[in-house]
C-alpha atoms as a PDB file:
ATOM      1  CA  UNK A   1       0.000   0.000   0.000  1.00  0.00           C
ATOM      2  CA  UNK A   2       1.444   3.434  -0.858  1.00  0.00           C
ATOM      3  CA  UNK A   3      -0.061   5.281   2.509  1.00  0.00           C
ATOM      4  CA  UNK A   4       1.335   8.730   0.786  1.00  0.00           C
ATOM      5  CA  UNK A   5      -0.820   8.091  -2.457  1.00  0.00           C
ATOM      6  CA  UNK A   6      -3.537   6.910  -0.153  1.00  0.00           C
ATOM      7  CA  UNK A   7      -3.511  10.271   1.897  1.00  0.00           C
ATOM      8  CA  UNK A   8      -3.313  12.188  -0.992  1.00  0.00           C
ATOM      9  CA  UNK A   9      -6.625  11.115  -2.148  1.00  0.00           C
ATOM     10  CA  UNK A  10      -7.779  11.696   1.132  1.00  0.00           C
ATOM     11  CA  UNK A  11      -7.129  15.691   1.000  1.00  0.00           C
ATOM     12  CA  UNK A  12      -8.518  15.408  -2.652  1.00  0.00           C
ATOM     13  CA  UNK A  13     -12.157  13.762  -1.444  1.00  0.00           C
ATOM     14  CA  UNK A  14     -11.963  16.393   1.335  1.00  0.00           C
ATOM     15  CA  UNK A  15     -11.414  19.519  -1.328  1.00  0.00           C
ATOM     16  CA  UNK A  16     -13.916  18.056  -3.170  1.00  0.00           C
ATOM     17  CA  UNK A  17     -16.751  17.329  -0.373  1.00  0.00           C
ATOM     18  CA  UNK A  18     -16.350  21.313   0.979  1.00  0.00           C
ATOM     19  CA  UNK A  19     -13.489  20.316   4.106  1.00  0.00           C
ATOM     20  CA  UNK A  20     -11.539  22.742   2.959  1.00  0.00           C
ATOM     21  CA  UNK A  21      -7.692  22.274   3.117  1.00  0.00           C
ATOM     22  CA  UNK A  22      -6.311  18.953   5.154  1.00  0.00           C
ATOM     23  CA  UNK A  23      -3.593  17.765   6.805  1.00  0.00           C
ATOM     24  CA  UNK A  24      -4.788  14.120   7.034  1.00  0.00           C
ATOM     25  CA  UNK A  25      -3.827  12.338  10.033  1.00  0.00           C
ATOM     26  CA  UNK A  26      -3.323   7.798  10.237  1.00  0.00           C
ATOM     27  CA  UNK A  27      -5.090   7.798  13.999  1.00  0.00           C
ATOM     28  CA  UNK A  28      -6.012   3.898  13.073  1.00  0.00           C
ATOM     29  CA  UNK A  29      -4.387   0.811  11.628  1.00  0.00           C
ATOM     30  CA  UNK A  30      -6.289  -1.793  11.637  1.00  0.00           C
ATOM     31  CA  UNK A  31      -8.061  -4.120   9.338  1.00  0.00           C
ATOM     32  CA  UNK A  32      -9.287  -0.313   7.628  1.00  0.00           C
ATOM     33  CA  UNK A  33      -6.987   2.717   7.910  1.00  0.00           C
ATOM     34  CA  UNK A  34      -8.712   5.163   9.912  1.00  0.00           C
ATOM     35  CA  UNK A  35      -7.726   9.230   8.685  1.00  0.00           C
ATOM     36  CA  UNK A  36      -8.294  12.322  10.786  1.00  0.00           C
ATOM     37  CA  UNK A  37      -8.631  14.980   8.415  1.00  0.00           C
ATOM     38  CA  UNK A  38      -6.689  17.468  10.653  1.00  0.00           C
ATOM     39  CA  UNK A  39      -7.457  20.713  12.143  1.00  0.00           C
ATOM     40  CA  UNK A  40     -11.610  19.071  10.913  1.00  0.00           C
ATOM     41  CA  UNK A  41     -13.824  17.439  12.791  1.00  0.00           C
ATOM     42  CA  UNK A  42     -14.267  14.299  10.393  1.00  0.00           C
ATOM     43  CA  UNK A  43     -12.721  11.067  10.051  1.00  0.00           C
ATOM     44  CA  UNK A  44     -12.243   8.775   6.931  1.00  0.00           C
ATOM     45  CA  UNK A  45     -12.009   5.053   7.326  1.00  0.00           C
ATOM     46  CA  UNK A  46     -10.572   3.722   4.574  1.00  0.00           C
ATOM     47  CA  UNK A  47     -11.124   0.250   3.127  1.00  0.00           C
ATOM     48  CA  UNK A  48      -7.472  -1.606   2.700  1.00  0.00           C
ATOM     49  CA  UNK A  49      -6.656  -5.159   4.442  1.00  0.00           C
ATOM     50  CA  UNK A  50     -10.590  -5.769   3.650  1.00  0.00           C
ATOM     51  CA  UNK A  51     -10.850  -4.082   0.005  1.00  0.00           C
ATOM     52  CA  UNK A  52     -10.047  -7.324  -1.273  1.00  0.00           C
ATOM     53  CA  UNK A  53     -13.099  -9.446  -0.256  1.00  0.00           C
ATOM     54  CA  UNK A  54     -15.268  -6.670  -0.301  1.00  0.00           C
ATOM     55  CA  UNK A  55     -14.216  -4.067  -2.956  1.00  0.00           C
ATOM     56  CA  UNK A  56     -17.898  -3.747  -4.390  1.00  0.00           C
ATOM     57  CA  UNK A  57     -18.602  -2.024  -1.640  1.00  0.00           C
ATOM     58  CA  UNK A  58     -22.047  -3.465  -0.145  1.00  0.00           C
ATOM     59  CA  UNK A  59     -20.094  -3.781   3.255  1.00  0.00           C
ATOM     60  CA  UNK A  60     -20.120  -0.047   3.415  1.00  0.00           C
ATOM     61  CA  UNK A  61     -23.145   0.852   1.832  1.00  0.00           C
ATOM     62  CA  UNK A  62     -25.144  -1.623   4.683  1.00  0.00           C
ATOM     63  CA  UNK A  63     -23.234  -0.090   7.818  1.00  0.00           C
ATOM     64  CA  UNK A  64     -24.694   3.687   6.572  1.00  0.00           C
ATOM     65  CA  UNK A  65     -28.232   2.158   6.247  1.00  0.00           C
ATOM     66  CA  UNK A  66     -28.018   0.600   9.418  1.00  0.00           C
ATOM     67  CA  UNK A  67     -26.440   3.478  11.316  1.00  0.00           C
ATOM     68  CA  UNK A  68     -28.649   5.756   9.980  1.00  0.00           C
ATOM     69  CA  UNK A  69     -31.680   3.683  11.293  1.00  0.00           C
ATOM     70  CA  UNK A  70     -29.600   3.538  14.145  1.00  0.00           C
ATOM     71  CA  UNK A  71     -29.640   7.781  14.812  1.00  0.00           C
ATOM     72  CA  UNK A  72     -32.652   8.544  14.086  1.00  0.00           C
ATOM     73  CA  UNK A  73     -33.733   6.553  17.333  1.00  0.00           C
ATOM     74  CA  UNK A  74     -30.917   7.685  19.029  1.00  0.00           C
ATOM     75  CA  UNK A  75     -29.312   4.113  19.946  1.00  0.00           C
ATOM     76  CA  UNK A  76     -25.584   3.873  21.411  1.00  0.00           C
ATOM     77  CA  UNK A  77     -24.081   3.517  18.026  1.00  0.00           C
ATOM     78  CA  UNK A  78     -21.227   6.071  16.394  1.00  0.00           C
ATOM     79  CA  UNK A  79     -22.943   8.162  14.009  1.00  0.00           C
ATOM     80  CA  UNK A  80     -22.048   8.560  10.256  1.00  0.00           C
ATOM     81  CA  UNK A  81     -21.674  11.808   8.850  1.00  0.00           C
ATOM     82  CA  UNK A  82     -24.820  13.450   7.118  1.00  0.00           C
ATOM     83  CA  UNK A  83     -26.026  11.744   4.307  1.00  0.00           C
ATOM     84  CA  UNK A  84     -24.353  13.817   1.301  1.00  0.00           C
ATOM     85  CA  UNK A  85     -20.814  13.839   3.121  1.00  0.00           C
ATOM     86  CA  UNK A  86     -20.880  10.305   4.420  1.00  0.00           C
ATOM     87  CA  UNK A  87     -20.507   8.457   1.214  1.00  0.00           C
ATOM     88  CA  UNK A  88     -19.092   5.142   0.295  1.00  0.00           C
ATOM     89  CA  UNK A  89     -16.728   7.705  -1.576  1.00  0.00           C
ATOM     90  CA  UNK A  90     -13.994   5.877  -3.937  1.00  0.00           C
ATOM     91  CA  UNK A  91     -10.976   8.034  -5.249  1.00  0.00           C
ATOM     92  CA  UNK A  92      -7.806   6.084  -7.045  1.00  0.00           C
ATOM     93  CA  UNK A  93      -9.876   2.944  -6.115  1.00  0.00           C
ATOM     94  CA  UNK A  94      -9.954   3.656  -2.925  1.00  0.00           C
ATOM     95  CA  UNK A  95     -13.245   3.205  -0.660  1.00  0.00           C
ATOM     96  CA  UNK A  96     -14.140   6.175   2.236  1.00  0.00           C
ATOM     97  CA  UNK A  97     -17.044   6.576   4.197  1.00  0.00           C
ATOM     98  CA  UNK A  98     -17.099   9.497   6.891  1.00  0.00           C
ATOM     99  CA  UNK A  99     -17.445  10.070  10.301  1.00  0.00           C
ATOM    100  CA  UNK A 100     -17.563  12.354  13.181  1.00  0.00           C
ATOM    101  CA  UNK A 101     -14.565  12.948  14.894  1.00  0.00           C
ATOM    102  CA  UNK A 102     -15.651  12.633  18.734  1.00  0.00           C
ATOM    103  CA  UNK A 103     -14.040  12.262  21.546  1.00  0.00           C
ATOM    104  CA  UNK A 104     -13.939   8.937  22.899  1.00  0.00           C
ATOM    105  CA  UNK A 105     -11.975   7.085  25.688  1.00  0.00           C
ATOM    106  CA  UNK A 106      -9.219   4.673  24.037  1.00  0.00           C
ATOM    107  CA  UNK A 107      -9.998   1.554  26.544  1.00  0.00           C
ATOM    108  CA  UNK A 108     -13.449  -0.057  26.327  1.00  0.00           C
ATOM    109  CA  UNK A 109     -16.646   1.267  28.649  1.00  0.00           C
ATOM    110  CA  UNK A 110     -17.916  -0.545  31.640  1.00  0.00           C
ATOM    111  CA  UNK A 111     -18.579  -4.322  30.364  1.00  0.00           C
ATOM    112  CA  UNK A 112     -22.409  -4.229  31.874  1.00  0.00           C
ATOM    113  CA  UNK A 113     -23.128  -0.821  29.753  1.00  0.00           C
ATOM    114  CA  UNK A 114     -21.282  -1.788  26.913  1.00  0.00           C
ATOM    115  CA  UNK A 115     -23.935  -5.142  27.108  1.00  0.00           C
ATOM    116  CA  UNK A 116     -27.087  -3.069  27.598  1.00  0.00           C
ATOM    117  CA  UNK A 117     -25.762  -0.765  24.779  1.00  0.00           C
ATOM    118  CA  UNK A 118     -25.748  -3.580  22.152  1.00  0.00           C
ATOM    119  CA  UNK A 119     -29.401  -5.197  23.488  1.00  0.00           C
ATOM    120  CA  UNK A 120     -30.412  -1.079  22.747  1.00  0.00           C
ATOM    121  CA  UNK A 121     -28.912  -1.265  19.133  1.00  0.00           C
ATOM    122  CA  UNK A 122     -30.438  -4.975  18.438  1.00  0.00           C
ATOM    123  CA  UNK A 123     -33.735  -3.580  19.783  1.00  0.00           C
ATOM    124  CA  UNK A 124     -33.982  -0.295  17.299  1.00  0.00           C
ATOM    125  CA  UNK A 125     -32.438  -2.975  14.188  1.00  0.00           C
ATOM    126  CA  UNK A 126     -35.736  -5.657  14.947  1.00  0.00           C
ATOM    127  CA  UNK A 127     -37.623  -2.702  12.797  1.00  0.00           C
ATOM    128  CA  UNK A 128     -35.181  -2.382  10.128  1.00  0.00           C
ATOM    129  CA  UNK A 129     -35.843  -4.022   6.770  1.00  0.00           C
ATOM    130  CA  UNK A 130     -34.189  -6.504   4.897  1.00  0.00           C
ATOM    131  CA  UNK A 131     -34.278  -5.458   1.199  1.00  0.00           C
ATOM    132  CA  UNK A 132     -33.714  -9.314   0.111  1.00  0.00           C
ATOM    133  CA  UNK A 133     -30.499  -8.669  -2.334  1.00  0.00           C
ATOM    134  CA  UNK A 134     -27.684 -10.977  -2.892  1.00  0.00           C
ATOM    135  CA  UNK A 135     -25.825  -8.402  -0.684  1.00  0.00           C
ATOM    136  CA  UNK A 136     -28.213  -9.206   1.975  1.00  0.00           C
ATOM    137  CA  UNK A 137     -28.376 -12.844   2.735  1.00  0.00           C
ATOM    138  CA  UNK A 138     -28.794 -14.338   6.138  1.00  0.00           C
ATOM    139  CA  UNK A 139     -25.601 -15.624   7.198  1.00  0.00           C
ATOM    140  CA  UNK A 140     -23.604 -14.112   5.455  1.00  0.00           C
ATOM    141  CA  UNK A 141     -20.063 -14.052   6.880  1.00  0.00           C
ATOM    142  CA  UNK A 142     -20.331 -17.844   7.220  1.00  0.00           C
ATOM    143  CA  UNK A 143     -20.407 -17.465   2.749  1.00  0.00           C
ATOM    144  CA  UNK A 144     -17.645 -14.997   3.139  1.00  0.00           C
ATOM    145  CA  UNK A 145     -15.255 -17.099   5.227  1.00  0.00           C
ATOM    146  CA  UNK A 146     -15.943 -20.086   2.658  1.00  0.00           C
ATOM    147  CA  UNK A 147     -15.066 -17.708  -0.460  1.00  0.00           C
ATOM    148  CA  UNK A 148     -11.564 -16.895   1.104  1.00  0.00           C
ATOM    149  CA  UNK A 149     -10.853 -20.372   2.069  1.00  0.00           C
ATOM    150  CA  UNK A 150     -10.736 -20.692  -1.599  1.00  0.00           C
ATOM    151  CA  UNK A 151      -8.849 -17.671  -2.118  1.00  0.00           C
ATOM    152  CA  UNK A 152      -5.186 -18.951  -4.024  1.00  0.00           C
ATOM    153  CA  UNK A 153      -3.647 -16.479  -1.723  1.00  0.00           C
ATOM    154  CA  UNK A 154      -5.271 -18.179   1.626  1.00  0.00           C
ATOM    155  CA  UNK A 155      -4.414 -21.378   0.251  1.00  0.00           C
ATOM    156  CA  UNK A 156      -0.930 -20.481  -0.356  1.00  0.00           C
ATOM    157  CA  UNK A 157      -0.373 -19.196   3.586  1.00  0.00           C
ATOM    158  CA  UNK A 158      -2.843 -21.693   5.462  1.00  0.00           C
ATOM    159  CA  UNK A 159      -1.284 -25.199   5.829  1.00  0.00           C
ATOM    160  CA  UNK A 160      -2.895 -28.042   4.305  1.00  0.00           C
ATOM    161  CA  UNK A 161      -4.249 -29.643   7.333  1.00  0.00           C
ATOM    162  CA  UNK A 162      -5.637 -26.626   8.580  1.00  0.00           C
ATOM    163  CA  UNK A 163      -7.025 -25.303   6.113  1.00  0.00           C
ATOM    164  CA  UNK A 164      -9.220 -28.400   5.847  1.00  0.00           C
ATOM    165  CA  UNK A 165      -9.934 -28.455   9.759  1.00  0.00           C
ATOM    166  CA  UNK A 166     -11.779 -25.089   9.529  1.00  0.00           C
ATOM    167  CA  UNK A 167     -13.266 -25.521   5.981  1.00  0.00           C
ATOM    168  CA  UNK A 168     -14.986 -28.693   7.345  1.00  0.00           C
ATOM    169  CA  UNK A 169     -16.177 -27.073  10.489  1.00  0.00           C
ATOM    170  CA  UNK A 170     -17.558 -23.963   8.615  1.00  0.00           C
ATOM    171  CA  UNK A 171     -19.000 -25.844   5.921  1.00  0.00           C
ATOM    172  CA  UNK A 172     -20.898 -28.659   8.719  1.00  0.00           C
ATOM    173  CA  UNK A 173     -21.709 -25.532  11.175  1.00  0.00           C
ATOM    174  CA  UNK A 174     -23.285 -23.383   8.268  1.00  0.00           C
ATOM    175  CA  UNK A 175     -25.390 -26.506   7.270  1.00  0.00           C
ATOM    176  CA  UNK A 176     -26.648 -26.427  11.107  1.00  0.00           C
ATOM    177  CA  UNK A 177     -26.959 -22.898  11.868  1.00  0.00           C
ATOM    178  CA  UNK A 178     -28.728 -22.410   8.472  1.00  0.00           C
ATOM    179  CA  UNK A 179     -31.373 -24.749   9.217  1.00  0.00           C
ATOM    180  CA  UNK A 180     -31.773 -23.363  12.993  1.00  0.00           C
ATOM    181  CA  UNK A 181     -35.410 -21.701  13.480  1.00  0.00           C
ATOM    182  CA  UNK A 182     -34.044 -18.996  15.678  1.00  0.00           C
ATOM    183  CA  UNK A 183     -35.039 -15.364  14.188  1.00  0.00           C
ATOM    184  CA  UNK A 184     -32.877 -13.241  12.329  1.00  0.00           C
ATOM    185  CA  UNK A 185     -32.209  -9.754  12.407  1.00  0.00           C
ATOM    186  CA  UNK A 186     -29.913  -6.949  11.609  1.00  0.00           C
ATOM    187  CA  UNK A 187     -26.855  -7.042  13.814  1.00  0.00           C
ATOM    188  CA  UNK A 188     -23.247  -5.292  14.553  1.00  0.00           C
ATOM    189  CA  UNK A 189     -22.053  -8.198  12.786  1.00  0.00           C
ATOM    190  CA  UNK A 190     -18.255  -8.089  14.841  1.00  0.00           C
ATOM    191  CA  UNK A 191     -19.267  -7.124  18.337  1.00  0.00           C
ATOM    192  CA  UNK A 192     -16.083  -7.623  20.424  1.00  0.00           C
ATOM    193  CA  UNK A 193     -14.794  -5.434  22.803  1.00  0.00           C
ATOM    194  CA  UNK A 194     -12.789  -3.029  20.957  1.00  0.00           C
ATOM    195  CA  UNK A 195     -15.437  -2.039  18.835  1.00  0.00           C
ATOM    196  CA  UNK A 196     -17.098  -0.486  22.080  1.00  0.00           C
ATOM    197  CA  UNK A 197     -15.923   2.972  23.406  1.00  0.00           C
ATOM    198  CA  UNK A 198     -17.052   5.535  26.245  1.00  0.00           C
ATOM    199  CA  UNK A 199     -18.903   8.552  24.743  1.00  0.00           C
ATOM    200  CA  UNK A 200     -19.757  11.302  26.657  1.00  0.00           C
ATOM    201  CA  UNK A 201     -23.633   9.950  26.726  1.00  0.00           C
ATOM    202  CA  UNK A 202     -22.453   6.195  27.605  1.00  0.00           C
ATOM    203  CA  UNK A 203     -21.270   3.476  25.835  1.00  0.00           C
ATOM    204  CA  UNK A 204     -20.624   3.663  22.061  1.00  0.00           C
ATOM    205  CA  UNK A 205     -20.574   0.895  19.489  1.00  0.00           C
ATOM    206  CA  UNK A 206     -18.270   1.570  16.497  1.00  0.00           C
ATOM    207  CA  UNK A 207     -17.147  -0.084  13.562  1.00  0.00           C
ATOM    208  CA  UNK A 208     -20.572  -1.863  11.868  1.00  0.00           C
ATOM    209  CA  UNK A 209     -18.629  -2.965   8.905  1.00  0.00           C
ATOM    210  CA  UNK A 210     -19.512  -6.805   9.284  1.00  0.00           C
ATOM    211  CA  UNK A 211     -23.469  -6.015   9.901  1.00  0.00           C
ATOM    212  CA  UNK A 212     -25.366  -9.156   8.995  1.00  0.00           C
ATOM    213  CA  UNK A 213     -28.786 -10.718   9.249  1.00  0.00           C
ATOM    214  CA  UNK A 214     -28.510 -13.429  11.166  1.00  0.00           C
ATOM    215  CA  UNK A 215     -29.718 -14.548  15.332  1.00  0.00           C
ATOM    216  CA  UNK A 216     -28.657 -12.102  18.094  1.00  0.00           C
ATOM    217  CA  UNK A 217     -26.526 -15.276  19.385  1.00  0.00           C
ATOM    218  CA  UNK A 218     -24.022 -13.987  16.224  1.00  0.00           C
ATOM    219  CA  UNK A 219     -23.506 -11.161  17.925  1.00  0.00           C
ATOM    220  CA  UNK A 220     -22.959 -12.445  21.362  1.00  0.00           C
ATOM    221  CA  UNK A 221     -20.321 -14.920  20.417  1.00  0.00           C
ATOM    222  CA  UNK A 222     -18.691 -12.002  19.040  1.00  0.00           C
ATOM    223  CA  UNK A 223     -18.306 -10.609  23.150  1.00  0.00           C
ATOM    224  CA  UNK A 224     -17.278 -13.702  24.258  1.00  0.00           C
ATOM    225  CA  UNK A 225     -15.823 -16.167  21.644  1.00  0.00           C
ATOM    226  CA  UNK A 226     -11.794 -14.790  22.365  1.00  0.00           C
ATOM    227  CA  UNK A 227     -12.508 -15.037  25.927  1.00  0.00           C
ATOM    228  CA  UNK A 228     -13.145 -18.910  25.492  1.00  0.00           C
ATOM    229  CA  UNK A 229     -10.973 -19.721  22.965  1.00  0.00           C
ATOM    230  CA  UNK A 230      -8.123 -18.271  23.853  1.00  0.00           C
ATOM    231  CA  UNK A 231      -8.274 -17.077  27.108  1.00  0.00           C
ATOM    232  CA  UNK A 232      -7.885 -13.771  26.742  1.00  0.00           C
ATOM    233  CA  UNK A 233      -9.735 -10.180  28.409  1.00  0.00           C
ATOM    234  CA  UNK A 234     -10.715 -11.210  31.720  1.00  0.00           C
ATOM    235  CA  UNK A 235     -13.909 -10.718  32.951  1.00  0.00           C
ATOM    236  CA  UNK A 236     -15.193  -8.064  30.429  1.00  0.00           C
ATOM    237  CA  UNK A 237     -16.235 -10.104  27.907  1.00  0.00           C
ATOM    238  CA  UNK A 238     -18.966 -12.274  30.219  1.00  0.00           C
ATOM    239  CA  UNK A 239     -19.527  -9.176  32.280  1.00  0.00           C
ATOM    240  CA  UNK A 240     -20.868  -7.810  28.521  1.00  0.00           C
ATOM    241  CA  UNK A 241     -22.779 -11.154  27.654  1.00  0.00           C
ATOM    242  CA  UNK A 242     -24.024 -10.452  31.586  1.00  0.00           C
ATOM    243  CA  UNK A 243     -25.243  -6.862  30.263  1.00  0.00           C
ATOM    244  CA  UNK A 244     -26.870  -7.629  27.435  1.00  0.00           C
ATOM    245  CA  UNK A 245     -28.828 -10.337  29.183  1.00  0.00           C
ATOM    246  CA  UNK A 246     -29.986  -8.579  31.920  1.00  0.00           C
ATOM    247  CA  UNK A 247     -32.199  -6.807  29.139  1.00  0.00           C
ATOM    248  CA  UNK A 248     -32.390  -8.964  26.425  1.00  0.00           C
ATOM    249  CA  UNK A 249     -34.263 -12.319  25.589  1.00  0.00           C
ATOM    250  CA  UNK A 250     -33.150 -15.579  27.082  1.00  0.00           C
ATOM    251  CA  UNK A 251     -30.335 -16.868  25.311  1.00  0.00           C
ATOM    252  CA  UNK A 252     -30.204 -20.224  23.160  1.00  0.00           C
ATOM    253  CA  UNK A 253     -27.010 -21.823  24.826  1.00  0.00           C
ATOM    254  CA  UNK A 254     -26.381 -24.953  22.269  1.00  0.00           C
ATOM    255  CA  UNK A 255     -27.101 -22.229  19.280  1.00  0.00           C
ATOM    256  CA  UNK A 256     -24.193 -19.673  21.252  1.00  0.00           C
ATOM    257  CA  UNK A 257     -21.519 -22.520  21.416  1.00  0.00           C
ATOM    258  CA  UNK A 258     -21.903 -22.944  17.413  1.00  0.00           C
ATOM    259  CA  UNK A 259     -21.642 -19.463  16.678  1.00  0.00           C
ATOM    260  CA  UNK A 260     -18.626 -19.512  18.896  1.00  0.00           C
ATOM    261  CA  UNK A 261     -17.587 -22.386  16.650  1.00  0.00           C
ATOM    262  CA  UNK A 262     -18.422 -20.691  13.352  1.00  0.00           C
ATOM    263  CA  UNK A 263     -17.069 -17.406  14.348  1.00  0.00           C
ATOM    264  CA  UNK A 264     -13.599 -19.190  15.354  1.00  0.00           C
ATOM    265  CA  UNK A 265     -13.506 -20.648  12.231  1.00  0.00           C
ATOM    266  CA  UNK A 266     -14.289 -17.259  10.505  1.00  0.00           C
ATOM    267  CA  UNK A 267     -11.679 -15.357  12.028  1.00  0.00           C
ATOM    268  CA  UNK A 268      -9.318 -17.985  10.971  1.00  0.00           C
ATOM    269  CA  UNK A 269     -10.258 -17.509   7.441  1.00  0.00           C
ATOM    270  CA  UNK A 270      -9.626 -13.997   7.694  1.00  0.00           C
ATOM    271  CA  UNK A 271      -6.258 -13.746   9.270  1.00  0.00           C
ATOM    272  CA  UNK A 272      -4.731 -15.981   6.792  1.00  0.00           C
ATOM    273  CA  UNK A 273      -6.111 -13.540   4.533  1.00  0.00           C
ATOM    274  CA  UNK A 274      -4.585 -10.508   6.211  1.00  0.00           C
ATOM    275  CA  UNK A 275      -1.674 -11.982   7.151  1.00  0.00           C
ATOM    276  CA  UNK A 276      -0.637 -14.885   9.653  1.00  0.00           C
ATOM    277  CA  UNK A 277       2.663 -13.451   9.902  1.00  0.00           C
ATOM    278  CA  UNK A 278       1.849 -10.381  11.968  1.00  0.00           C
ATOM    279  CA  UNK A 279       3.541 -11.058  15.696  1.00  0.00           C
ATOM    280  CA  UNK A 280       0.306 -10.035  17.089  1.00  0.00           C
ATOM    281  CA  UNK A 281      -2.129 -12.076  14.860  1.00  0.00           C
ATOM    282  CA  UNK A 282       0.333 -15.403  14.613  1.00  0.00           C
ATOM    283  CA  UNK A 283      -0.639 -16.557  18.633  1.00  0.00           C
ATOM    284  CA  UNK A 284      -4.021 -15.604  18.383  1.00  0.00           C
ATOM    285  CA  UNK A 285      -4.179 -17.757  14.864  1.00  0.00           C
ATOM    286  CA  UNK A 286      -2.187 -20.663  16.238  1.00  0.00           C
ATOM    287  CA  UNK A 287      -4.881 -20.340  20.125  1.00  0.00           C
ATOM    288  CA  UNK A 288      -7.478 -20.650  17.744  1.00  0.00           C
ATOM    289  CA  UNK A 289      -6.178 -23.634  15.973  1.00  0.00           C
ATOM    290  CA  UNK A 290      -5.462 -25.853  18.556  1.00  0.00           C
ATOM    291  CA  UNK A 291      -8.733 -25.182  20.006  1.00  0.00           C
ATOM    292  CA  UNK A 292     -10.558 -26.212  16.889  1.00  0.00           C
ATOM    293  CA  UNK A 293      -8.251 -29.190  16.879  1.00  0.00           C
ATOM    294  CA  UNK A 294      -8.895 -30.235  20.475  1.00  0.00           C
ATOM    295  CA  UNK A 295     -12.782 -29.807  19.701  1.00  0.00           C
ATOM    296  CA  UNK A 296     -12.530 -31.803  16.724  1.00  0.00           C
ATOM    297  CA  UNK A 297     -10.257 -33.959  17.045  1.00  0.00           C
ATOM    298  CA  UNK A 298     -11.648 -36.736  14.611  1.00  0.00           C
ATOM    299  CA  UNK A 299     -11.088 -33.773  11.850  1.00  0.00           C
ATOM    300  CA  UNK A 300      -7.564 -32.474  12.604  1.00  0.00           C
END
């Protein structure tokens, strides 16, 4: 990635949306670069380690319809910016969508709020349509994970073995989950806790990228599926599950554990396409290997 080409048509999008003259800023690297377009008050995430997988842009276009939903009722959910500025923008093939620059607090809120928060945003999305298009299939990510399985450049960095261990669970797991009469709805999509922050009004959720239809128990395994695979975040993450339900419905246990499963899986998928070599995604690849291994052992 050339980051100075990439920030370059970052000041151009701004000239050309009315900002006036930028100095933009990398505040985030991530899956997404993340662009304060300095002295403004708006931020540009930009699409890069995902632009592959999703470069026609549905991904982006989904996250404004849902956030949008999501501010006119006022749920805990990081506005986009107003509906001619936020975009999905593309300049040099980039893709942009805007934001509010606000300040938040870097570490995540209290893990009971945070909980309540999401129940709030799954409440307000029950009431949100689903148009029907390809774009817009239930399940989703479970399709997504499959498609870069097959991907020559997954196939090149995932070993044999393992690549077959996870293609077998996802493909067995999306049969299941599929055919599971539990209801679907919108949902965050990749609800884990750094994708929470402390507003000034409470608990924020950011980043609705991955939004998907699918059962709320998608979303929870998101909180908590780290915390059991690898062992990692303390109490937050069932302090959060605690939150959300202390307000929302009872929760199907048996359906949880296979989205923990599937969402395992899926992450795998993923970080073999982003990069396995990266000191800080390597353990948390190789944690969630051996636990799909020592869960299916008759597979591995």
């Amino acid at each position: 990635m050339n980051e100075a080409a990439l920030l370059a048509a970052c000041r151009r999008l701004a000239a050309t949306l009315g900002l006036g003259a930028v100095q933009p800023q990398v505040i985030g690297r991530h899956s997404n670069l993340v662009v304060h377009l300095a002295p403004s008050a708006w931020v540009l995430r930009v699409a890069t380690g995902t632009a592959g997988p999703r470069a026609q842009g549905g991904h982006a276009e989904r996250e404004l319809r849902l956030l949008r939903h999501l501010a006119e009722r006022r749920a805990p959910a990081l506005p986009p910016a107003p509906r001619s500025l936020a975009g999905p923008h593309r300049v040099d093939g980039w893709l942009m969508t805007l934001w509010p620059l606000l300040d938040l607090a870097h570490e995540a809120p209290d893990p009971q709020a945070a909980g309540r928060a999401l129940a709030h945003c799954h409440a307000e999305l029950r009431t949100l349509a689903h148009r029907g298009g390809d774009d817009e299939r239930p399940w989703a990510p479970l399709d997504e994970a499959l498609d870069l399985l097959n991907h020559p450049l997954v196939r090149q960095r995932a070993a044999a073995p393992d690549l077959a261990l996870v293609g077998a669970r996802l493909r067995a797991l999306a049969a299941r989950l599929r055919a599971h009469p539990a209801p679907q709805q919108w949902l965050h999509g990749d609800a884990h806790r750094a994708n929470v922050r402390q507003g000034a009004a409470g608990a924020l959720w950011l980043d609705w990228e991955d939004a998907c239809l699918g059962p709320l128990e998608w979303d929870l395994a998101g909180l908590v599926a780290a915390s059991r695979v690898l062992g990692q975040e303390g109490d937050w993450p069932e302090a959060a599950l605690a939150g959300w339900r202390s307000v929302g419905r009872p929760v199907d246990e048996a359906l949880l554990a296979d989205c923990i499963e599937a969402r395992t899986a899926f992450v795998c998928a993923w970080i073999w396409w982003l990069g396995p070599d990266d000191p800080l995604r390597a353990p948390r690849l190789a944690g969630r290997l051996r636990w799909l291994r020592a869960k299916n052992w008759g597979l591995s």
